[in-house]
PDB file of N, CA and C in Angstrom:
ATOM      1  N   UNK A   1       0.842  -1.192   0.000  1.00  0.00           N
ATOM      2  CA  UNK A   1       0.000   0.000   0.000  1.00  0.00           C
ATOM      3  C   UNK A   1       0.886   1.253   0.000  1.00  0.00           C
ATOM      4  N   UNK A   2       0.065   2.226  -0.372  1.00  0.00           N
ATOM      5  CA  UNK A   2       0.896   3.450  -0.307  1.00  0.00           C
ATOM      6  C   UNK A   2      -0.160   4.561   0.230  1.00  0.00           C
ATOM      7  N   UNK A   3       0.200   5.632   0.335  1.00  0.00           N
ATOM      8  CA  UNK A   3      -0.395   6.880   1.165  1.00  0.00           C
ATOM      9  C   UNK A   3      -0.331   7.754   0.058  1.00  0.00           C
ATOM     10  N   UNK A   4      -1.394   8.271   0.646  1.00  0.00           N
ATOM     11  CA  UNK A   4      -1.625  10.576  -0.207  1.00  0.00           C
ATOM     12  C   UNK A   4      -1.387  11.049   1.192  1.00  0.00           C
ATOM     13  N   UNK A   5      -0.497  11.931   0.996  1.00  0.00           N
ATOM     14  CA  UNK A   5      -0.545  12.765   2.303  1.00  0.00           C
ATOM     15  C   UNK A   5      -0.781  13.777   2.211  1.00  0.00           C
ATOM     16  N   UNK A   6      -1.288  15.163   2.773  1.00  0.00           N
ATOM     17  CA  UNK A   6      -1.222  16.672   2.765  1.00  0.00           C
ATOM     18  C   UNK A   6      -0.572  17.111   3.706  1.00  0.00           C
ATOM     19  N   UNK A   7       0.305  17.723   3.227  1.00  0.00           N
ATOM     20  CA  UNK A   7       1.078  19.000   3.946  1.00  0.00           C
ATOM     21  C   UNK A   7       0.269  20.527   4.359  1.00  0.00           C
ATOM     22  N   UNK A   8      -0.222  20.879   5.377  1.00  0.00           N
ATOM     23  CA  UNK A   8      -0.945  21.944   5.487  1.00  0.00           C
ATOM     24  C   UNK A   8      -0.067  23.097   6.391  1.00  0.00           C
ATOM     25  N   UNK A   9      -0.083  24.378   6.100  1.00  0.00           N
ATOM     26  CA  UNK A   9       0.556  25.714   6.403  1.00  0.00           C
ATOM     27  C   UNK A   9      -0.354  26.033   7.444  1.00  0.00           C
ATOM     28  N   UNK A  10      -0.740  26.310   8.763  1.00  0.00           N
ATOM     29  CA  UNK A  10      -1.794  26.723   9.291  1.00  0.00           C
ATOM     30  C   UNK A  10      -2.472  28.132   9.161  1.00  0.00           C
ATOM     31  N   UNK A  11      -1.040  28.870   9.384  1.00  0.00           N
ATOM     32  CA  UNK A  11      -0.683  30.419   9.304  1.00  0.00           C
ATOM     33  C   UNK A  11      -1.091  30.825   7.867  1.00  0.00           C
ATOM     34  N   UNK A  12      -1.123  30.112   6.768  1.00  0.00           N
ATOM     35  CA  UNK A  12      -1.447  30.608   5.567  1.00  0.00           C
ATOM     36  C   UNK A  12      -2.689  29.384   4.800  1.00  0.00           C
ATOM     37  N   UNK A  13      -2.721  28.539   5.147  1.00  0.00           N
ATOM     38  CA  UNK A  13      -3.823  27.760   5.032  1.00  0.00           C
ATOM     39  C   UNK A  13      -3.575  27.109   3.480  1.00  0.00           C
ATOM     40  N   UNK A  14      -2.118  27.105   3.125  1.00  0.00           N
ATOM     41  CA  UNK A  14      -1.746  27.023   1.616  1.00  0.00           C
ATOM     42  C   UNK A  14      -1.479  25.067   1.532  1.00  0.00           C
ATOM     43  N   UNK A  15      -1.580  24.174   0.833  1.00  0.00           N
ATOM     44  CA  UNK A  15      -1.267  22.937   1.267  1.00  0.00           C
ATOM     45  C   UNK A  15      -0.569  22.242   0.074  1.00  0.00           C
ATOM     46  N   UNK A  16      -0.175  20.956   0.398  1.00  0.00           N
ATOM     47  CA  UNK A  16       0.779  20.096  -0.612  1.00  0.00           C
ATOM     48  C   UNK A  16       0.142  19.149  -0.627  1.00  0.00           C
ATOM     49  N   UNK A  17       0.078  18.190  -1.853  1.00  0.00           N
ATOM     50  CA  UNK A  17      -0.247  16.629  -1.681  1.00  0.00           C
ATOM     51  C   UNK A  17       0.792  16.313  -2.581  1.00  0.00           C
ATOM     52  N   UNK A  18       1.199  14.460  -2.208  1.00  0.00           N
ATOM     53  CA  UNK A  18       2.306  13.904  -2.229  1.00  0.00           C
ATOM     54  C   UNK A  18       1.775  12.608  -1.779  1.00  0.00           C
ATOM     55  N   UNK A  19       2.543  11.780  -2.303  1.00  0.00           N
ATOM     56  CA  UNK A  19       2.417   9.930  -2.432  1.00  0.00           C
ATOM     57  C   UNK A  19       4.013   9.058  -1.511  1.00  0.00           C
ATOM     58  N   UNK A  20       3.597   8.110  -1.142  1.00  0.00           N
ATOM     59  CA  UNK A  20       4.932   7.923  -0.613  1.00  0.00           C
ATOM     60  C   UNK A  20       4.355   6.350  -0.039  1.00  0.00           C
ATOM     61  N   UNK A  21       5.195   5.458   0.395  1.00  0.00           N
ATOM     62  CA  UNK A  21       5.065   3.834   0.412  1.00  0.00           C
ATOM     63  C   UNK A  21       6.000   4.395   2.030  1.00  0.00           C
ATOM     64  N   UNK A  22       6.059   5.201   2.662  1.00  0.00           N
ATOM     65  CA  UNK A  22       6.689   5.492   3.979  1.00  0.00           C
ATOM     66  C   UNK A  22       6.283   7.024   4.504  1.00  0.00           C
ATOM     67  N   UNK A  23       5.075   7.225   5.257  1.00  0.00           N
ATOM     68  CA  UNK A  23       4.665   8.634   5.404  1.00  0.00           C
ATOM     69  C   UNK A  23       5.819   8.846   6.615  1.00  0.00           C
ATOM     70  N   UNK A  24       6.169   8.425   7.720  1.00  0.00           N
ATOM     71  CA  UNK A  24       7.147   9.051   8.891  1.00  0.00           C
ATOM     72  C   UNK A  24       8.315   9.374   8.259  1.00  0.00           C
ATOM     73  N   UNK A  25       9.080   8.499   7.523  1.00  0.00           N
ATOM     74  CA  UNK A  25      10.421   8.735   6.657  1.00  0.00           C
ATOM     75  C   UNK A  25       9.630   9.692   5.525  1.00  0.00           C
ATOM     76  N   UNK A  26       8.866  10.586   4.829  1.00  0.00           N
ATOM     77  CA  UNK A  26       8.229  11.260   4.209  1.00  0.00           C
ATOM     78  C   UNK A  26       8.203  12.655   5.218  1.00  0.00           C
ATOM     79  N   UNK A  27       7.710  12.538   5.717  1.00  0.00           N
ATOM     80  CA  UNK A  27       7.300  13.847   7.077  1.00  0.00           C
ATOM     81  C   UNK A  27       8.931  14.359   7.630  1.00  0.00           C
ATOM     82  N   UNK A  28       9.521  13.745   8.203  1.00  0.00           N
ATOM     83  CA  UNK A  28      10.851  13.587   8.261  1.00  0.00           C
ATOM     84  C   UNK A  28      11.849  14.480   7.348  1.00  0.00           C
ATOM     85  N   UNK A  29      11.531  14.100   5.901  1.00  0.00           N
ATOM     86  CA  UNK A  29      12.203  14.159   4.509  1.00  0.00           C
ATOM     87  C   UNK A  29      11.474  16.256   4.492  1.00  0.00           C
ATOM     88  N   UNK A  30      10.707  16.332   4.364  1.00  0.00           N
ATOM     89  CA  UNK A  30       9.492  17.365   4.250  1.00  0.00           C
ATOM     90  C   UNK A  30      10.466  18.801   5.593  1.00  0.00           C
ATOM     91  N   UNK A  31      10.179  18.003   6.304  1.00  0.00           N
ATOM     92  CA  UNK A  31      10.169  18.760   7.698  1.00  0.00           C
ATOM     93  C   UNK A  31      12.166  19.576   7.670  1.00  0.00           C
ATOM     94  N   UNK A  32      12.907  18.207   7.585  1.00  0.00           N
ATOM     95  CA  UNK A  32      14.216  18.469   7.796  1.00  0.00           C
ATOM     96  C   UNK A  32      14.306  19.634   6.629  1.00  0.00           C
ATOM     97  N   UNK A  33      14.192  19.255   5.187  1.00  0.00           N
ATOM     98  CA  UNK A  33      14.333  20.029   4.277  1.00  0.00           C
ATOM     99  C   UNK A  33      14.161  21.593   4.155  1.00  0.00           C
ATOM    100  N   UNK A  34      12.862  21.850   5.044  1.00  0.00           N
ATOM    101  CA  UNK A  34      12.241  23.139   5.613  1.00  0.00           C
ATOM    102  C   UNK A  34      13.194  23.962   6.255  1.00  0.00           C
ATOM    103  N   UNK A  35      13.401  23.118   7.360  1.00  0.00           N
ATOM    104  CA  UNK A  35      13.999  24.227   8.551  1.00  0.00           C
ATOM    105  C   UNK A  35      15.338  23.795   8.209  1.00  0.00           C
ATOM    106  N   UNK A  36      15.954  23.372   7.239  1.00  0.00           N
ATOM    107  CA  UNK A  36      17.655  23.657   7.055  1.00  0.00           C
ATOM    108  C   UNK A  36      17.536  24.218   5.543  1.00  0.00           C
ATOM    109  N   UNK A  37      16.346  24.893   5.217  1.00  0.00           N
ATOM    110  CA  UNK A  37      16.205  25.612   3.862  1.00  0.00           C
ATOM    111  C   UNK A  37      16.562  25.431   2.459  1.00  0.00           C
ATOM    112  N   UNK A  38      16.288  23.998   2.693  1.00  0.00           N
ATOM    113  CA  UNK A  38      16.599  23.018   1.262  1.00  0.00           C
ATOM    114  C   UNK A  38      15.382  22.126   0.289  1.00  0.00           C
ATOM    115  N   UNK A  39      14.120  22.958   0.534  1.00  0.00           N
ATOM    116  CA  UNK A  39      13.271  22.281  -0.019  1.00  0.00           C
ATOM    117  C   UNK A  39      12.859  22.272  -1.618  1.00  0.00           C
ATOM    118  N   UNK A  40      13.086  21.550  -2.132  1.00  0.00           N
ATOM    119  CA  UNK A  40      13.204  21.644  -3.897  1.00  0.00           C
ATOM    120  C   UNK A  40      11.859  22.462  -4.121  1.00  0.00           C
ATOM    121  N   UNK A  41      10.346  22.778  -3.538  1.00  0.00           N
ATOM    122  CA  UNK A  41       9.466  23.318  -3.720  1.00  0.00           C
ATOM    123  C   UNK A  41      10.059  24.957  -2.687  1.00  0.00           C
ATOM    124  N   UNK A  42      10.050  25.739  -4.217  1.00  0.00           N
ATOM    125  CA  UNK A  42      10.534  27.147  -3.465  1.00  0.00           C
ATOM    126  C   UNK A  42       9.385  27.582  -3.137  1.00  0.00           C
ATOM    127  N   UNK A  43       8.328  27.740  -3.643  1.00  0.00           N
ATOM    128  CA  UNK A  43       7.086  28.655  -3.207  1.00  0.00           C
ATOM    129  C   UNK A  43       7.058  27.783  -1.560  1.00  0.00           C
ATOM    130  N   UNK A  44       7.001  26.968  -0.912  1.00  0.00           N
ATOM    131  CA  UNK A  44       6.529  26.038   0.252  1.00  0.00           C
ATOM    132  C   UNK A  44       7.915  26.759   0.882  1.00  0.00           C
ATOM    133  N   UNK A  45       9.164  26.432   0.503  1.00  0.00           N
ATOM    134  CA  UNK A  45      10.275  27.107   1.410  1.00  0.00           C
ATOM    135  C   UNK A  45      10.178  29.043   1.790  1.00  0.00           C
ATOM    136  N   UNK A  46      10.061  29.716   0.868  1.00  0.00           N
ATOM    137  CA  UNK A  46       9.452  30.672   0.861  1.00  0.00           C
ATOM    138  C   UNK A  46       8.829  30.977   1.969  1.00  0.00           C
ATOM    139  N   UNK A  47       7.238  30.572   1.812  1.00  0.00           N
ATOM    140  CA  UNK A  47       6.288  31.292   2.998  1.00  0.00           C
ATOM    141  C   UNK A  47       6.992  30.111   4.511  1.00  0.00           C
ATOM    142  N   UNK A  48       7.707  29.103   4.441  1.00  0.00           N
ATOM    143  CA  UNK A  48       7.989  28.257   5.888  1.00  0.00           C
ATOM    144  C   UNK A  48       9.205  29.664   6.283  1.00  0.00           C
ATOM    145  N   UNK A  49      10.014  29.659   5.276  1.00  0.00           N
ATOM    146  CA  UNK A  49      11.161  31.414   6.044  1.00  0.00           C
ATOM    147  C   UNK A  49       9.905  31.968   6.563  1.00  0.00           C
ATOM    148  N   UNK A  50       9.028  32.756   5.530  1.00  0.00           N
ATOM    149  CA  UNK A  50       8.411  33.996   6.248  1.00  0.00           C
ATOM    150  C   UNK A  50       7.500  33.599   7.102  1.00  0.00           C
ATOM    151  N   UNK A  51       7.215  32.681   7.375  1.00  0.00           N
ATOM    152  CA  UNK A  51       6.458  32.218   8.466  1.00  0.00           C
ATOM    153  C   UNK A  51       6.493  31.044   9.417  1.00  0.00           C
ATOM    154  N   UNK A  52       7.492  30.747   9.520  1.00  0.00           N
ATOM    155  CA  UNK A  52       8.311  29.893  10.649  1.00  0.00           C
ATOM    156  C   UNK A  52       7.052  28.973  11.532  1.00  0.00           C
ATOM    157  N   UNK A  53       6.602  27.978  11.098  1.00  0.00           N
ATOM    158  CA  UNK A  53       5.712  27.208  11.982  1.00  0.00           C
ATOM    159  C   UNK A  53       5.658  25.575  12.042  1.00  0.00           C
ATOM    160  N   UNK A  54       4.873  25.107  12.769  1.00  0.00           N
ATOM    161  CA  UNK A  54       4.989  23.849  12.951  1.00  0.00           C
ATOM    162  C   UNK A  54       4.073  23.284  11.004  1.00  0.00           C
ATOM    163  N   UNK A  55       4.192  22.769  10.565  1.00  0.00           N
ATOM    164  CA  UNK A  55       3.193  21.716   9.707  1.00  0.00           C
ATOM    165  C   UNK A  55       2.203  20.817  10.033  1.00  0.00           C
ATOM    166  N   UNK A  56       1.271  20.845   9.167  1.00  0.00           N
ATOM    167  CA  UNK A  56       0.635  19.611   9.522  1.00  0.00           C
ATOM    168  C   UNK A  56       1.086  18.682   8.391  1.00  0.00           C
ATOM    169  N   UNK A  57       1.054  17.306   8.286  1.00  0.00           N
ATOM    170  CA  UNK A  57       0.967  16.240   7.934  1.00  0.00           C
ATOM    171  C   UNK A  57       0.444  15.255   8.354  1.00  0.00           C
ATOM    172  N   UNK A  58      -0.677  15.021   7.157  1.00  0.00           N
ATOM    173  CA  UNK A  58      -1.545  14.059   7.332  1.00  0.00           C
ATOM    174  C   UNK A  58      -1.750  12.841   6.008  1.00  0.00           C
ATOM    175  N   UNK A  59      -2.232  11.449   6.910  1.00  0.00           N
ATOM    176  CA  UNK A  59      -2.674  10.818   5.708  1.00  0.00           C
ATOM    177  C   UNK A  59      -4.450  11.077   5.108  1.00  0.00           C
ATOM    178  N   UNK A  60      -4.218  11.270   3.579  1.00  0.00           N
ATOM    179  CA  UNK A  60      -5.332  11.641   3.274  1.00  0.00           C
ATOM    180  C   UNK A  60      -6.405  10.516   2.924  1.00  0.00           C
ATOM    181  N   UNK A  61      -5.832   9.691   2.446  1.00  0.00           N
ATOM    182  CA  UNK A  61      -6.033   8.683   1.609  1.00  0.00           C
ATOM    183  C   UNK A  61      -5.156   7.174   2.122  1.00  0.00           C
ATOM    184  N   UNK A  62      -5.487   6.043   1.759  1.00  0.00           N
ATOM    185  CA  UNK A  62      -4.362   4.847   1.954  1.00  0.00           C
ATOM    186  C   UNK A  62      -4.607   4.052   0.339  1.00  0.00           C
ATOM    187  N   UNK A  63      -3.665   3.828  -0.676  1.00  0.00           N
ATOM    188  CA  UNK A  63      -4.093   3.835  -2.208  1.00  0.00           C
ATOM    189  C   UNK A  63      -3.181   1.958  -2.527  1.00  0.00           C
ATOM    190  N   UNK A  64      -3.252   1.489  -3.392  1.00  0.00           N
ATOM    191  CA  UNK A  64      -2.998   0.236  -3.600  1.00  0.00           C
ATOM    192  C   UNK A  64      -1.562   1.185  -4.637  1.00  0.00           C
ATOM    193  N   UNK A  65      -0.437   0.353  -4.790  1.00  0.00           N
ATOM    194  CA  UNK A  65       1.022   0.836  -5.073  1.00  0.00           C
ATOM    195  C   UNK A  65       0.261   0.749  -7.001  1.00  0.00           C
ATOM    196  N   UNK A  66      -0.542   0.103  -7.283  1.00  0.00           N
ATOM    197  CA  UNK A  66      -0.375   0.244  -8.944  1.00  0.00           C
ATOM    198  C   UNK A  66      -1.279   1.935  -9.146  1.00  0.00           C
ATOM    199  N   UNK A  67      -0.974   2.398 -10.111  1.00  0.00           N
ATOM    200  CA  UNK A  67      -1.140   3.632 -10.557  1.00  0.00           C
ATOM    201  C   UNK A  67      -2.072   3.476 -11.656  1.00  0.00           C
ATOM    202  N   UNK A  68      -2.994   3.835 -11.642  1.00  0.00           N
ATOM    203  CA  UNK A  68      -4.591   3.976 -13.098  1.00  0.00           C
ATOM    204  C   UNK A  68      -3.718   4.978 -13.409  1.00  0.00           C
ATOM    205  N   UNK A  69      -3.262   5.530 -15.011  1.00  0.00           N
ATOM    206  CA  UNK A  69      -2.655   6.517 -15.730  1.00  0.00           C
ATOM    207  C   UNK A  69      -4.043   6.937 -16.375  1.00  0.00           C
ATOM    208  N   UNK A  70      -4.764   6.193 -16.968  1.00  0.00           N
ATOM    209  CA  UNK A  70      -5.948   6.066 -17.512  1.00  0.00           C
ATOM    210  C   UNK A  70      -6.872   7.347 -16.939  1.00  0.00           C
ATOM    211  N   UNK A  71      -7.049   6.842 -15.734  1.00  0.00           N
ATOM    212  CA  UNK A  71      -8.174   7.884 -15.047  1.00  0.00           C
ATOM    213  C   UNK A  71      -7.647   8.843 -14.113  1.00  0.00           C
ATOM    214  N   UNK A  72      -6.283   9.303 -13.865  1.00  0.00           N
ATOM    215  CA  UNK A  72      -5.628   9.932 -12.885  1.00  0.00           C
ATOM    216  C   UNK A  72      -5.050   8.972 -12.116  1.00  0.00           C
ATOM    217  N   UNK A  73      -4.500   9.826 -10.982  1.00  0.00           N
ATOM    218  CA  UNK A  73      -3.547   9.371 -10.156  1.00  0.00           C
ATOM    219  C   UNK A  73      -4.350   9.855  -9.103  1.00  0.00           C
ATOM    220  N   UNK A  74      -4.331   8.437  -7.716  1.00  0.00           N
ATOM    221  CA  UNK A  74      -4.629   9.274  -6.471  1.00  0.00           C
ATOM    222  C   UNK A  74      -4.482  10.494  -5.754  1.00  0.00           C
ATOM    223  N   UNK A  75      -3.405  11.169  -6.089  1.00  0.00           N
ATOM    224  CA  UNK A  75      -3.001  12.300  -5.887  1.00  0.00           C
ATOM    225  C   UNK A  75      -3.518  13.249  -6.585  1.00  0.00           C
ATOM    226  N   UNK A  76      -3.387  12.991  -8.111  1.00  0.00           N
ATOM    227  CA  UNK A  76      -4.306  14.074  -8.756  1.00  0.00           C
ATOM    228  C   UNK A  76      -5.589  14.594  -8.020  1.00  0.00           C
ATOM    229  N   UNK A  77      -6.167  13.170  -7.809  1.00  0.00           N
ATOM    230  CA  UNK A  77      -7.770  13.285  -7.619  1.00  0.00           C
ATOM    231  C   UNK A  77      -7.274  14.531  -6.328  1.00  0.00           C
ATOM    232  N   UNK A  78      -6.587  14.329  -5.066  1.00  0.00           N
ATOM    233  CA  UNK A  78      -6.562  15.003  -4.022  1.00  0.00           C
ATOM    234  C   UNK A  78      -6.452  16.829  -4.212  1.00  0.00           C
ATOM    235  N   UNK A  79      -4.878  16.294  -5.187  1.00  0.00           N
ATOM    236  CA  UNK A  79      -5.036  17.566  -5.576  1.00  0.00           C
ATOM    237  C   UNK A  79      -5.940  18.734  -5.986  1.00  0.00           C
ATOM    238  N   UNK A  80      -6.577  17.981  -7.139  1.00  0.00           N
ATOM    239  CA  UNK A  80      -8.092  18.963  -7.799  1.00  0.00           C
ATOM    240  C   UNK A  80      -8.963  19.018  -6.919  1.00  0.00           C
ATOM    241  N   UNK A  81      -9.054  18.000  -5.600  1.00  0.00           N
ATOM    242  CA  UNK A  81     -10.202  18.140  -4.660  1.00  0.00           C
ATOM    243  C   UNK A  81      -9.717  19.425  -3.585  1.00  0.00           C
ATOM    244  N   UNK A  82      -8.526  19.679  -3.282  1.00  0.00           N
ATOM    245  CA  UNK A  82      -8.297  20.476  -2.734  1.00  0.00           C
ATOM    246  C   UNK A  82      -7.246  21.610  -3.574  1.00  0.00           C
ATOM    247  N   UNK A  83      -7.528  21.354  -4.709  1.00  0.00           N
ATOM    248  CA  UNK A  83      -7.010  22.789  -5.544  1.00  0.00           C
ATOM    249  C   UNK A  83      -5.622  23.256  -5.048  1.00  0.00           C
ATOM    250  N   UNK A  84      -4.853  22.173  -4.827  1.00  0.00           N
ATOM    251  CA  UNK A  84      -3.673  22.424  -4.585  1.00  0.00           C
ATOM    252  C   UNK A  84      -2.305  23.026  -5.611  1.00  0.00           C
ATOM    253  N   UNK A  85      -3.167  22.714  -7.182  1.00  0.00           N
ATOM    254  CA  UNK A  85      -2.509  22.932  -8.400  1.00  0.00           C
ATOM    255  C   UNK A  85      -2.872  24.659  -8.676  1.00  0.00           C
ATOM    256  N   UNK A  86      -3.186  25.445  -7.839  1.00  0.00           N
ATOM    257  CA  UNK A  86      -3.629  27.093  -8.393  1.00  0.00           C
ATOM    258  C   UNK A  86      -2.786  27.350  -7.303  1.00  0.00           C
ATOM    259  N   UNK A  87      -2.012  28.228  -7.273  1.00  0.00           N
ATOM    260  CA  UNK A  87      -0.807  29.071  -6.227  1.00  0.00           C
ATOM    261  C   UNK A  87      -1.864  29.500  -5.437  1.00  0.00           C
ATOM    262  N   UNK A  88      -3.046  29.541  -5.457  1.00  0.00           N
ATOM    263  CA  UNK A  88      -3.757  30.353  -4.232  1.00  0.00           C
ATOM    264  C   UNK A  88      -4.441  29.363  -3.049  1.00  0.00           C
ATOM    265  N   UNK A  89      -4.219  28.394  -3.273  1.00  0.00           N
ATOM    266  CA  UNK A  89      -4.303  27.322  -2.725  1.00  0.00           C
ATOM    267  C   UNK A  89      -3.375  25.978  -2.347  1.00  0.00           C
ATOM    268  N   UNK A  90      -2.660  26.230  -3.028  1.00  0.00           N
ATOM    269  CA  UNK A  90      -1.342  25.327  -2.966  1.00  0.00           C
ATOM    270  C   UNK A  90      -0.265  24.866  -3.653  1.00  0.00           C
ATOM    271  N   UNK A  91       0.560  24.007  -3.095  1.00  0.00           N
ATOM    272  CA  UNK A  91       2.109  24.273  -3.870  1.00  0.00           C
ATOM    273  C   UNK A  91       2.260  23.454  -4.792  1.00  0.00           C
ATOM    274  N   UNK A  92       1.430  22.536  -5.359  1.00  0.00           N
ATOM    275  CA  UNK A  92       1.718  21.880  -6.819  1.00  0.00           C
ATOM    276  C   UNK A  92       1.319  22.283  -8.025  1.00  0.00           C
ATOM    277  N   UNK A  93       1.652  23.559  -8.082  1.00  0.00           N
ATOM    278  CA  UNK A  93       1.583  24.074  -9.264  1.00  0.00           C
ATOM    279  C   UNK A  93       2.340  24.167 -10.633  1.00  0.00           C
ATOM    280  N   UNK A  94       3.568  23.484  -9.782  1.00  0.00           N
ATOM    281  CA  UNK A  94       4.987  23.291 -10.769  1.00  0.00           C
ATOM    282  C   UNK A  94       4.591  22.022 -11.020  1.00  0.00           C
ATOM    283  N   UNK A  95       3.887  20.805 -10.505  1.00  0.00           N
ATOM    284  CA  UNK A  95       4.025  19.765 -10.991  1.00  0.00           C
ATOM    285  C   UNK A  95       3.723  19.584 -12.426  1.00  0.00           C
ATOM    286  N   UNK A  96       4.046  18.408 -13.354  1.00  0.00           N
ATOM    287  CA  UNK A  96       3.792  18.688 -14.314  1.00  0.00           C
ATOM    288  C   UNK A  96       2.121  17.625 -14.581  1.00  0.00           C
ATOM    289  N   UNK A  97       2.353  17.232 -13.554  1.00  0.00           N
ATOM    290  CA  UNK A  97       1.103  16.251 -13.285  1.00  0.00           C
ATOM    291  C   UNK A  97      -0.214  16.742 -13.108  1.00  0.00           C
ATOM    292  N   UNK A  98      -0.244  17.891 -12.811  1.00  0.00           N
ATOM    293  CA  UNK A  98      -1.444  19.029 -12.699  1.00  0.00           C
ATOM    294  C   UNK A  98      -1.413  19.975 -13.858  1.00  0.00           C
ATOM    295  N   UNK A  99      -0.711  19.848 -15.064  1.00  0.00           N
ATOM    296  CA  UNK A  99      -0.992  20.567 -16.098  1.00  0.00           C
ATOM    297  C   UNK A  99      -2.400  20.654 -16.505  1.00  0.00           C
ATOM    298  N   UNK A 100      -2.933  19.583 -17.144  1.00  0.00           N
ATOM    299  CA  UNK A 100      -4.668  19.387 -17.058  1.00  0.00           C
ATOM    300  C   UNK A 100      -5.580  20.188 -16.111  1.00  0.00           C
ATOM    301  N   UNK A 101      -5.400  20.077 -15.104  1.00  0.00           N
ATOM    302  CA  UNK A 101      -5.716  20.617 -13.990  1.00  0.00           C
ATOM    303  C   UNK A 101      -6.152  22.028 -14.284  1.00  0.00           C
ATOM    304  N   UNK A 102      -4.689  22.761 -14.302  1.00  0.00           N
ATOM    305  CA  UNK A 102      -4.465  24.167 -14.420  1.00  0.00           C
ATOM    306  C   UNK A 102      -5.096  24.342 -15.578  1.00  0.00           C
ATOM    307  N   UNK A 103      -4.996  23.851 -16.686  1.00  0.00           N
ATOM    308  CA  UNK A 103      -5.651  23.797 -18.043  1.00  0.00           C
ATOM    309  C   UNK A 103      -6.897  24.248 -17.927  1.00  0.00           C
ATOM    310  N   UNK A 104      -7.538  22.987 -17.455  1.00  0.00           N
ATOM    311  CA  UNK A 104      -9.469  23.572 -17.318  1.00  0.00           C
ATOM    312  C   UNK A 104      -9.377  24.381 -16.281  1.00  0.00           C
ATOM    313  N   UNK A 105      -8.928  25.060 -15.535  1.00  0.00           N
ATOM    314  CA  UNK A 105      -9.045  26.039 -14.709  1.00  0.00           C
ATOM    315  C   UNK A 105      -8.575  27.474 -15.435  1.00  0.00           C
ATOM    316  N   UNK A 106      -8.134  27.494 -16.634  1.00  0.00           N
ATOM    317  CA  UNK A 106      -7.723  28.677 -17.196  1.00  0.00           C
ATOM    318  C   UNK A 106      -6.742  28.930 -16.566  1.00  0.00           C
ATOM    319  N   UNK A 107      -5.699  28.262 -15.937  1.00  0.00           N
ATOM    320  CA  UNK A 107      -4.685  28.739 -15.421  1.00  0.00           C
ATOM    321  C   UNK A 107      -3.557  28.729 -16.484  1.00  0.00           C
ATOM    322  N   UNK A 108      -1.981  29.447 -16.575  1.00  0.00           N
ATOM    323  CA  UNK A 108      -0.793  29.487 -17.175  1.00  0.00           C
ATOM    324  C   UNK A 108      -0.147  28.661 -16.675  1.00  0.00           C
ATOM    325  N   UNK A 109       0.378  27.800 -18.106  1.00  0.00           N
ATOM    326  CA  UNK A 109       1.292  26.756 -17.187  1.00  0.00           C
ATOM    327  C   UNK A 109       2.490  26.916 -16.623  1.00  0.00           C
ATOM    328  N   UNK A 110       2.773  26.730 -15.574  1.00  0.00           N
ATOM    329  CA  UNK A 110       3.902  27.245 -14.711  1.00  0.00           C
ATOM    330  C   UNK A 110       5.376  26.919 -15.748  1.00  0.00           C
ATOM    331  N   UNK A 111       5.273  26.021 -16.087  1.00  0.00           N
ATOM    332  CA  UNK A 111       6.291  25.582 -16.740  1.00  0.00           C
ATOM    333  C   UNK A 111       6.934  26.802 -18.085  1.00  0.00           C
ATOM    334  N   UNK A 112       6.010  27.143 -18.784  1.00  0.00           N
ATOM    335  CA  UNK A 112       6.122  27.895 -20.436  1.00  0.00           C
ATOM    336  C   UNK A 112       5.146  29.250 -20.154  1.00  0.00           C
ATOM    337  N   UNK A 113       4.754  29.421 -18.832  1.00  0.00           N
ATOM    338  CA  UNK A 113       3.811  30.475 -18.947  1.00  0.00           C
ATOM    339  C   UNK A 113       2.863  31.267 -20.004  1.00  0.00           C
ATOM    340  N   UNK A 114       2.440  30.171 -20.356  1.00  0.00           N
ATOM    341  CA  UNK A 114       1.719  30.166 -21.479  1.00  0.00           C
ATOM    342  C   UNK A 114      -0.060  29.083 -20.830  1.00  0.00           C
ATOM    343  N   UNK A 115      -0.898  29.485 -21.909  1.00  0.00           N
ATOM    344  CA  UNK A 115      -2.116  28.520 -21.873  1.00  0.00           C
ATOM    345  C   UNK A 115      -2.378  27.335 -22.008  1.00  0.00           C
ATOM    346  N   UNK A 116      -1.574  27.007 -23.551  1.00  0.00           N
ATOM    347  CA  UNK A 116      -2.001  26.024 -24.448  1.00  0.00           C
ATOM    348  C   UNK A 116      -0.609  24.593 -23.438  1.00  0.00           C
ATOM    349  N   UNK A 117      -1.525  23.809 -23.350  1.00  0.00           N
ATOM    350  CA  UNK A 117      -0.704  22.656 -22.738  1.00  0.00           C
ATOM    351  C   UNK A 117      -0.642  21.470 -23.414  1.00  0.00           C
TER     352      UNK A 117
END
């Protein structure tokens, strides 16, 4: 089995979703990265400087390890359920896995800042 987890900001209410076959070694990975200012997601390192707080991490979901490409990804689904793919809501906006996403939302793709995806 594997996990969806969300990462939630309290202070800004901004959140992450993420997949992982180990959520404590995940949380761990997340957390250390933060507070020694090495997190490959700059927008999430960003507001953790300007706003220095504890995280939440949670499991959202518990998902079977094979992946439907077909119909999305567990995560997707989380994502679009909690609109984590629009910067005003959360930090997977760089993913490239939420292109679609951003797409029918009229959003620019982070990537080419452009529409057409």
């Amino acid at each position: 089995m594997e996990f969806i987890y969300c990462i939630t900001f309290p202070k800004t209410g901004m959140k992450y979703v993420g997949r992982t076959s180990n959520p404590k070694k995940r949380e761990y990975q997340h957390i250390t990265a933060l507070k020694s200012n090495r997190h490959p997601n700059k927008r999430m390192q960003k507001d953790f400087n300007k706003f220095p707080q504890e995280i939440l991490f949670e499991i959202v979901a518990e998902v079977p390890c094979v992946r439907n490409k077909r119909n999305g990804t567990p995560e997707q689904f989380w994502m679009k359920k909690l609109k984590t793919y629009d910067e005003k809501y959360g930090y997977n906006d760089n993913d490239f896995s939420v292109l679609p996403m951003r797409s029918e939302a009229g959003l620019p793709c982070k990537k080419t800042n452009h529409f057409k995806h």
